[in-house]
Protein backbone atom coordinates (compact mmCIF):
# COMPACT_ATOMS: atom_id res chain seq x y z
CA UNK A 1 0.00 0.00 0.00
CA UNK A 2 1.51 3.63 -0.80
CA UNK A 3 2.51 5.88 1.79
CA UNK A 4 -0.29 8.40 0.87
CA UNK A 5 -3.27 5.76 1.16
CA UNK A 6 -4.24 6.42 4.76
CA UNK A 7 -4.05 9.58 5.74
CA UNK A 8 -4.61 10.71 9.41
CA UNK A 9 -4.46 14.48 9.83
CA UNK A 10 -5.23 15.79 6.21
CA UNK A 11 -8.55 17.68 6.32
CA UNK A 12 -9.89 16.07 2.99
CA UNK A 13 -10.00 12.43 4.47
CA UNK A 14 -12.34 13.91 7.63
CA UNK A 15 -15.86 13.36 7.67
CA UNK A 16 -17.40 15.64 9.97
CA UNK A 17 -20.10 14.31 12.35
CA UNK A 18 -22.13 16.85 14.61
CA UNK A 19 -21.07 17.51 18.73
CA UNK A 20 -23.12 16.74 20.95
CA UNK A 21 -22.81 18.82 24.25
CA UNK A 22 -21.19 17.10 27.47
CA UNK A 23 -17.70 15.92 27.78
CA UNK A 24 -17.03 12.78 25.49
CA UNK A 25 -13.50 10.91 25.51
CA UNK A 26 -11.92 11.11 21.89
CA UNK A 27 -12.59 8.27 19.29
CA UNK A 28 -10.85 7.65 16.15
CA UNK A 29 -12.79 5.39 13.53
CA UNK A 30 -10.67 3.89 10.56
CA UNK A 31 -12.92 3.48 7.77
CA UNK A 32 -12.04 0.42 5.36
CA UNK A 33 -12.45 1.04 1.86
CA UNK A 34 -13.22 -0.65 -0.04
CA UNK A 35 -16.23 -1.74 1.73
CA UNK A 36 -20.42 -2.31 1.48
CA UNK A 37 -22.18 -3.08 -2.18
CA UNK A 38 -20.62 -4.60 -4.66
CA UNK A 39 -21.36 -4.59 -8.09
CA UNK A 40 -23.27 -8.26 -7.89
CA UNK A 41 -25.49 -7.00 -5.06
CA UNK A 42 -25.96 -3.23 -6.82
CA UNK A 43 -26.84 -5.11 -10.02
CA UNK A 44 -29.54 -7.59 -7.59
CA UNK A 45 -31.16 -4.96 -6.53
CA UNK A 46 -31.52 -2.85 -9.02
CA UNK A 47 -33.07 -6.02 -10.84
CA UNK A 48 -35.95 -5.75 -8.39
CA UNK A 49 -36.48 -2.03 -8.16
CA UNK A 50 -36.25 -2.50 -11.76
CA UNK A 51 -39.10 -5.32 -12.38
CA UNK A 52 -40.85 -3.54 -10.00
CA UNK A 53 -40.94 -0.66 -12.33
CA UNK A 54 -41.96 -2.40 -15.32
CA UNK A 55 -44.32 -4.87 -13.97
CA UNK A 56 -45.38 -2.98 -10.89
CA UNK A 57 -45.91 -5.41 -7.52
CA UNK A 58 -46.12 -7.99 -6.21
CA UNK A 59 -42.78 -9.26 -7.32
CA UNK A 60 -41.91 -12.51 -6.39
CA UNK A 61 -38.09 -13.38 -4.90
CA UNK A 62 -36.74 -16.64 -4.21
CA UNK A 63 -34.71 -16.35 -1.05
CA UNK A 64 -33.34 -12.99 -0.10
CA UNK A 65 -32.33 -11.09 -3.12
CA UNK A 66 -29.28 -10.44 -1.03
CA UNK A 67 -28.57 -11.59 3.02
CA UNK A 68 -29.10 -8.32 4.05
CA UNK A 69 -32.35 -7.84 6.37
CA UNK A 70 -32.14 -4.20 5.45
CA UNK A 71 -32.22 -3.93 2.32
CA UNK A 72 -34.87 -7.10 2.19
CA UNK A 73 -37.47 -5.23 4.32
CA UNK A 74 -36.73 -1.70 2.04
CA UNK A 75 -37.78 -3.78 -1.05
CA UNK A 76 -40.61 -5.05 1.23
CA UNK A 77 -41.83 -1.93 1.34
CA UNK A 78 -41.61 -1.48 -2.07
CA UNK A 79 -43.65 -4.43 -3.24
CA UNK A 80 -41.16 -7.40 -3.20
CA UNK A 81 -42.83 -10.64 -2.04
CA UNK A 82 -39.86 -13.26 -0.59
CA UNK A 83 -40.73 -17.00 -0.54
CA UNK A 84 -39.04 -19.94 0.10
CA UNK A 85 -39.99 -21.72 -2.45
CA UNK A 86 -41.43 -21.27 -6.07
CA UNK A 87 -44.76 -23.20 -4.71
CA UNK A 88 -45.09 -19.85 -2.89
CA UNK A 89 -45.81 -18.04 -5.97
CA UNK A 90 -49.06 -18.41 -7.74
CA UNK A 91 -49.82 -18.66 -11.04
CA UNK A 92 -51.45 -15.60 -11.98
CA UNK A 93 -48.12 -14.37 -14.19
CA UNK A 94 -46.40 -11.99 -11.66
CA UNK A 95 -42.52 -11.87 -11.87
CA UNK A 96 -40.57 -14.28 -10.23
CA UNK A 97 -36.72 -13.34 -9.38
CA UNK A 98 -33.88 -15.53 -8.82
CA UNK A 99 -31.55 -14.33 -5.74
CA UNK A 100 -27.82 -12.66 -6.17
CA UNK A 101 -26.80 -16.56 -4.83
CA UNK A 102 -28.25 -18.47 -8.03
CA UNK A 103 -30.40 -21.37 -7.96
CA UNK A 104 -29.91 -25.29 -8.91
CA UNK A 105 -30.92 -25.70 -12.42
CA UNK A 106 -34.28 -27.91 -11.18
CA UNK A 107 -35.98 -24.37 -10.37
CA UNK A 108 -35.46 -22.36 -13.48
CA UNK A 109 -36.96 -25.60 -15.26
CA UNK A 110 -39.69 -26.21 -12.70
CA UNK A 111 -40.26 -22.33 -13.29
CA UNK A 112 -40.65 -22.57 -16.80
CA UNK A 113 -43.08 -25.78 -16.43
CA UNK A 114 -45.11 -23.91 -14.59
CA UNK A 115 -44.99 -20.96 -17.22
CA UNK A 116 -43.95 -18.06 -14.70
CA UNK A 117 -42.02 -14.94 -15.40
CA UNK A 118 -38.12 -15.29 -14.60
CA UNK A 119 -35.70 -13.06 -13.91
CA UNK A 120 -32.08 -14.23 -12.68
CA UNK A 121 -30.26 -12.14 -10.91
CA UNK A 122 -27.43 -14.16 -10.29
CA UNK A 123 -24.09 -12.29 -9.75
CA UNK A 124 -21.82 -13.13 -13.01
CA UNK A 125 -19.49 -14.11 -10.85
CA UNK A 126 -21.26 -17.26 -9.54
CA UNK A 127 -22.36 -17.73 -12.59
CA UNK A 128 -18.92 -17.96 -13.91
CA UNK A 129 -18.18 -20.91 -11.46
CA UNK A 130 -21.64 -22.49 -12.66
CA UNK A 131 -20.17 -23.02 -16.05
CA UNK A 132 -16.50 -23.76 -14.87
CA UNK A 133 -18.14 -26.85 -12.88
CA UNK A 134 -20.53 -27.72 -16.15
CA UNK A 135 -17.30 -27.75 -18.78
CA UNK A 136 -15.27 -29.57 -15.82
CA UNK A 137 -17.83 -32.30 -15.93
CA UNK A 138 -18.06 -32.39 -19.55
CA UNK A 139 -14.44 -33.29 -20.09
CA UNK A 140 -14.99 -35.78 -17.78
CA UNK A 141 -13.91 -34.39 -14.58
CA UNK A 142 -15.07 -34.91 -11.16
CA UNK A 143 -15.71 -31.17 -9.32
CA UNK A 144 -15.10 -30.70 -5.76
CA UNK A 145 -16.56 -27.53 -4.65
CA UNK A 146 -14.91 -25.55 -1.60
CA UNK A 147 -17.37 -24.03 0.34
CA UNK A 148 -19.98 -24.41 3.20
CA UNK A 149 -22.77 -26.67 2.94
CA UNK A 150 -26.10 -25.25 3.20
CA UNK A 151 -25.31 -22.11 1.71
CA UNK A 152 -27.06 -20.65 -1.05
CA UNK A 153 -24.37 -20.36 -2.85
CA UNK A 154 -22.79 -24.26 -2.48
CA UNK A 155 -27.09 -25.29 -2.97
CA UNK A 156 -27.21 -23.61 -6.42
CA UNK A 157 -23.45 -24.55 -7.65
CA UNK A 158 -24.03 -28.73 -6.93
CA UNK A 159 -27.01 -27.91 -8.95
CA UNK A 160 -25.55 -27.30 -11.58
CA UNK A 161 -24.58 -30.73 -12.18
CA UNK A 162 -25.94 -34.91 -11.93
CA UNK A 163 -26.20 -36.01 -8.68
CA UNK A 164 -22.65 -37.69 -7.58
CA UNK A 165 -20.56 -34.96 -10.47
CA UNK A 166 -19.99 -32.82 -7.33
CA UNK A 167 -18.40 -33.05 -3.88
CA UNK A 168 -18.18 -30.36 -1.22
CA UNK A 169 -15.32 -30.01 0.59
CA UNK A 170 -15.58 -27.70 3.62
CA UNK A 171 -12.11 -28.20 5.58
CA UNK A 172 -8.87 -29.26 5.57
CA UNK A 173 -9.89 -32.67 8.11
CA UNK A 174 -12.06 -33.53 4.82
CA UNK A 175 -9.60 -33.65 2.61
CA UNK A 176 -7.25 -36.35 4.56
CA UNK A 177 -10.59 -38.57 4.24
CA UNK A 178 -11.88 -37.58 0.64
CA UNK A 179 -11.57 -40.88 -1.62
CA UNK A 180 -11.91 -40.26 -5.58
CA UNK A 181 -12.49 -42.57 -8.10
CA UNK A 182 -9.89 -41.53 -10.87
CA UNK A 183 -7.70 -39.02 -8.80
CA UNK A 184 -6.40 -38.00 -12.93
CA UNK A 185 -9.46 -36.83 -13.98
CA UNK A 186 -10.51 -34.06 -10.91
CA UNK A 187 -11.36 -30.58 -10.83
CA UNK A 188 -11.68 -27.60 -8.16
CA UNK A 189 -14.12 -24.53 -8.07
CA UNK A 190 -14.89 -22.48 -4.92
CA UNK A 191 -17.88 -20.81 -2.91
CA UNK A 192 -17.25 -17.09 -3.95
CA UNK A 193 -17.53 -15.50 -0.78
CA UNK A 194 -14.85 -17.58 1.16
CA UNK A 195 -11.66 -16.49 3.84
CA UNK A 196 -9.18 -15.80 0.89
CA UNK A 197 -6.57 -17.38 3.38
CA UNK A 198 -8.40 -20.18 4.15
CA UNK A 199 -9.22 -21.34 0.91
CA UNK A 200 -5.34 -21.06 -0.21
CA UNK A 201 -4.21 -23.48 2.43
CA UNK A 202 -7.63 -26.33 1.28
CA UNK A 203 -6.71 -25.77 -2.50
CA UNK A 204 -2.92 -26.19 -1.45
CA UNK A 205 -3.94 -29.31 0.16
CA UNK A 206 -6.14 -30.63 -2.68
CA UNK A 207 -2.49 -30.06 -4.96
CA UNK A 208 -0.72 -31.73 -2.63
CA UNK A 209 -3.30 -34.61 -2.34
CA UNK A 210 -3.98 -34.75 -6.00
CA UNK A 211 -1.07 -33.45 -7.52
CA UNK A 212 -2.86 -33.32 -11.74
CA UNK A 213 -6.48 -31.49 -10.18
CA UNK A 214 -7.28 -28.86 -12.44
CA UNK A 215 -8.45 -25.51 -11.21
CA UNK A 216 -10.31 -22.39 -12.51
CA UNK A 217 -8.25 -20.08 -15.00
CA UNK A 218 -8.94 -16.64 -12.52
CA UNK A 219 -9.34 -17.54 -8.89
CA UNK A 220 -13.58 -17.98 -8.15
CA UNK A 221 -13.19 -15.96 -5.12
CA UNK A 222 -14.57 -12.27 -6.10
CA UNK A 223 -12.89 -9.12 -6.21
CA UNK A 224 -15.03 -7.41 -3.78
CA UNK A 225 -14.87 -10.56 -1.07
CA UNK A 226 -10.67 -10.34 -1.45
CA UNK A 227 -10.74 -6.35 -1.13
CA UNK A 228 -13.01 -6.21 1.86
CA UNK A 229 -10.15 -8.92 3.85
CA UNK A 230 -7.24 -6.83 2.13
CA UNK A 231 -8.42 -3.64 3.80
CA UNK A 232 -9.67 -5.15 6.87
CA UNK A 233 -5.95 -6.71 6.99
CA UNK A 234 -4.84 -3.39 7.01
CA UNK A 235 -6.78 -1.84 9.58
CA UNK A 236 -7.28 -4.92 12.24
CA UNK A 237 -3.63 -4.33 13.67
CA UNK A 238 -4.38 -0.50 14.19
CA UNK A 239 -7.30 -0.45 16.31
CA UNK A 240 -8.67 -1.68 19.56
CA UNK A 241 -11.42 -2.70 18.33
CA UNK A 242 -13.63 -3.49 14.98
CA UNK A 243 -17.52 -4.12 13.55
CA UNK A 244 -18.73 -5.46 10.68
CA UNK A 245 -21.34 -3.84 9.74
CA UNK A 246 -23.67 -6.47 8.00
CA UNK A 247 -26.31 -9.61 8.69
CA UNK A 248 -25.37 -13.08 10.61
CA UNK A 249 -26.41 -15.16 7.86
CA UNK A 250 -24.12 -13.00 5.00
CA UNK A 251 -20.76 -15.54 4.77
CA UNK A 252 -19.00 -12.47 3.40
CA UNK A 253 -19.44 -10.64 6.26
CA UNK A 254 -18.65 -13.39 9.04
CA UNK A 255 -15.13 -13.83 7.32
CA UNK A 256 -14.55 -10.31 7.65
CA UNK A 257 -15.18 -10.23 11.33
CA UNK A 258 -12.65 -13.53 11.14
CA UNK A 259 -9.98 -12.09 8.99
CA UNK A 260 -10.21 -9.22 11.70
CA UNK A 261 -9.85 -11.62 14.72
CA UNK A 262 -6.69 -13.51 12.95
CA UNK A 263 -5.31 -10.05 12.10
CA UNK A 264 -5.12 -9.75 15.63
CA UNK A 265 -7.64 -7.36 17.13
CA UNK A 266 -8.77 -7.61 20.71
CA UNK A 267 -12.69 -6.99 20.30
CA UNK A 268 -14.30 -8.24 16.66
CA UNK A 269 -18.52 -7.61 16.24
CA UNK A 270 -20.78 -8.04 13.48
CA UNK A 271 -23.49 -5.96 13.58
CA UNK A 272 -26.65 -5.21 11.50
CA UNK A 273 -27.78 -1.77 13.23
CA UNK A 274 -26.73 0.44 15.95
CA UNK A 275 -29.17 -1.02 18.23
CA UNK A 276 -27.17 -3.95 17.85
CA UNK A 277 -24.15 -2.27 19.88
CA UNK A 278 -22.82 -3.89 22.81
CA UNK A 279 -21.57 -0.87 24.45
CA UNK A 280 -19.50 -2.63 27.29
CA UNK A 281 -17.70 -4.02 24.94
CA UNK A 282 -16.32 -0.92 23.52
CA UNK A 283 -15.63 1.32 26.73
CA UNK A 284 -12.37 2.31 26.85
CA UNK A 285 -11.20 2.04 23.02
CA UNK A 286 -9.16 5.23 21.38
CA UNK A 287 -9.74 3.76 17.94
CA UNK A 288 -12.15 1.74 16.08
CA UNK A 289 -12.10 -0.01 13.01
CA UNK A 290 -15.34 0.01 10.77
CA UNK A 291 -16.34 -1.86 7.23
CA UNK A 292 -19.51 -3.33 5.98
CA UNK A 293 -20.01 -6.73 4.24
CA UNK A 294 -20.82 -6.61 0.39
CA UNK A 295 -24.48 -6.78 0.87
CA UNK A 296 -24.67 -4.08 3.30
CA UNK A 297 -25.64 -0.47 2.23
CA UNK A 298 -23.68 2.59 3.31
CA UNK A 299 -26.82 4.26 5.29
CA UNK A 300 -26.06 1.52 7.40
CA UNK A 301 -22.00 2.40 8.02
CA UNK A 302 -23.33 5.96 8.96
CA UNK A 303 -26.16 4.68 11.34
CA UNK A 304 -22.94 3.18 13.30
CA UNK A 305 -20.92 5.90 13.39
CA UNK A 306 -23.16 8.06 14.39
CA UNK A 307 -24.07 5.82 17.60
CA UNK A 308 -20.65 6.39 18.07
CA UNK A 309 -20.48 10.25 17.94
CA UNK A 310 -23.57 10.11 20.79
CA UNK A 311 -20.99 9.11 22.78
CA UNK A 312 -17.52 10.04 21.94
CA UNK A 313 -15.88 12.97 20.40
CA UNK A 314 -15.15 11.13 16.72
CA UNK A 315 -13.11 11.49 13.80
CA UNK A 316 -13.03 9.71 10.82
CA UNK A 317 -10.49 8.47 8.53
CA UNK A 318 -10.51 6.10 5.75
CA UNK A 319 -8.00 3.42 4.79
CA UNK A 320 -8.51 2.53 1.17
CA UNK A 321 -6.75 -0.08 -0.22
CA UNK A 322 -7.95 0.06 -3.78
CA UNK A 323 -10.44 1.64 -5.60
CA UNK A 324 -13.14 -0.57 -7.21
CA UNK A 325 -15.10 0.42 -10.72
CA UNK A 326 -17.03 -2.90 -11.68
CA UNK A 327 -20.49 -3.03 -12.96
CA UNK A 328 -22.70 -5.46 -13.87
CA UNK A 329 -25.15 -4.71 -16.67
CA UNK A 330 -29.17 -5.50 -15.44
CA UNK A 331 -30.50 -9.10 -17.25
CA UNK A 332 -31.54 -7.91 -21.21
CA UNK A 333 -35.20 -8.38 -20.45
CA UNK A 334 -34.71 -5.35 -17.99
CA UNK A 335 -33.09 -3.01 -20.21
CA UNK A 336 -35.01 0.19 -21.26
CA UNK A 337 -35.37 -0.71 -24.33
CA UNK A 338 -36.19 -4.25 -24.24
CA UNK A 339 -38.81 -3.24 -21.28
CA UNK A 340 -40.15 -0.70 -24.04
């Protein structure tokens, strides 16, 4: 990181908060950046605010559009209806949307048999691993998928493929115990919201195991998920203490509070709202660090350190450890002019 990226006294790099009267002990926050939405859950949302627009509600969602309980009860609000299941959704032709997570391919087809509306909003980036696993098992390759079972993520990768193409691997204990059938013909793809670190030392151990696996050309970890540990990295060591701003059930936001703890700060949180604070925990601090998982909006971010300037006198400074410019363009049938 250059010398100039963090900043501590220049004005510029200050965001002002208002005093509050009363003596308050000083506070300095270090703001990660980058942090919050990236482009996969910017482009998921928009997808709803955007059928919503064209169709007008209800709109149907599979799952949350993105684990964020925020942003899920704003597009509530709005007119999104979230279900479980496609059962949930009648048949009267309303729009159904697939989450940011994607789906097994069973429920796009069991959506079309039905004759209902789709709309994916898959991130690109999962969908990239989708058809690394497919071509894997077309050239004959068996795909082990690193990641954590149950997530929506893991659900909708396996189903991409025939039952018995695809086997999770979740730890390095697995691995010593995995048995193939043709340790020549394997392939690896991973989760892509995963502990950058942690998924270095399974896929070393998968080499090491099964020296001729084949991997993906570009790692399937995303460029927001490795930023948000990069700057976390950088800030964990600084402060006494840090919160992730974002929900329990996001996995991109419970390695960030890990990649904080193995960085070596004394006090990690995750945290949806202020309300959320536990305040004892945080009593004698001089500096805090702050960052939000990729599915958590900046209103949020504020909302924290504004608890914060209730009670202390704060500054703010942000550590930025690369700027980010991806976009996603919205699925063609959302377009203007195709809507038109």
């Amino acid at each position: 990181m250059s010398a100039d990226t963090i900043n501590l006294t220049a004005d510029p790099d200050r965001i002002p908060h208002p005093a509050i009267s009363g003596e308050k002990p000083p506070l300095e926050i270090l703001l990660c950046a980058p942090r919050g939405f990236c482009a996969g859950v910017v482009r998921a949302i928009d997808v709803v605010e955007r059928a919503l627009a064209i169709y007008g509600p209800p709109v149907y969602v599979r799952h949350e559009i993105v684990h964020n309980k925020y942003v899920v009860e704003t597009l509530k609000r709005k007119g999104a209806v979230f279900v479980r299941e496609l059962d949930e959704v009648p048949d009267e032709g309303a729009p159904v949307v697939f989450s940011a997570h994607g789906v097994a391919k069973t429920v796009p087809a069991n959506a079309v048999s039905r004759g209902l509306t789709t709309i994916d909003a898959t991130c690109p980036l999962v969908t990239k691993v989708h058809r690394e696993a497919e071509i894997h098992h077309k050239r004959g390759r068996h795909v082990l998928l690193v990641g954590h079972s149950g997530h929506p993520e893991v659900v909708g990768t396996m189903g991409q493929l025939p039952k018995g193409s695809i086997t999770l691997v979740e730890d390095l204990e697995q691995i010593s115990r995995l048995e193939v059938a043709d340790a020549n013909n394997l392939a690896w793809v991973t989760q892509t919201t995963l502990s950058v670190d942690d998924t270095k030392h399974i896929v070393a151990a998968l080499k090491e195991k099964f020296p001729n696996i084949t991997g993906p050309h570009k790692d399937d970890i995303c460029y927001a998920t490795t930023n948000r540990q990069e700057a976390v990295k950088e800030v964990a060591p600084q402060v006494d203490a840090l919160i992730v701003v974002g929900s329990s059930n996001s996995s991109n936001s419970q390695r960030l509070r890990e990649v904080a703890e193995r960085a070596g700060c004394p006090i990690t949180r995750l945290v949806l709202r202020a309300e959320e604070i536990d305040w004892e925990a945080f009593g004698n601090i001089r500096r805090l660090g702050l960052t939000a998982g990729a599915s958590a909006p900046e209103v949020l971010v504020e909302e924290i350190i504004d608890a914060f300037a209730a009670r202390y006198d704060v500054s703010v400074d942000q550590v930025s450890v690369t700027i980010e410019d991806m976009s996603f363009p919205l699925p063609r049938e959302l377009r203007s002019e195709a809507a038109e």
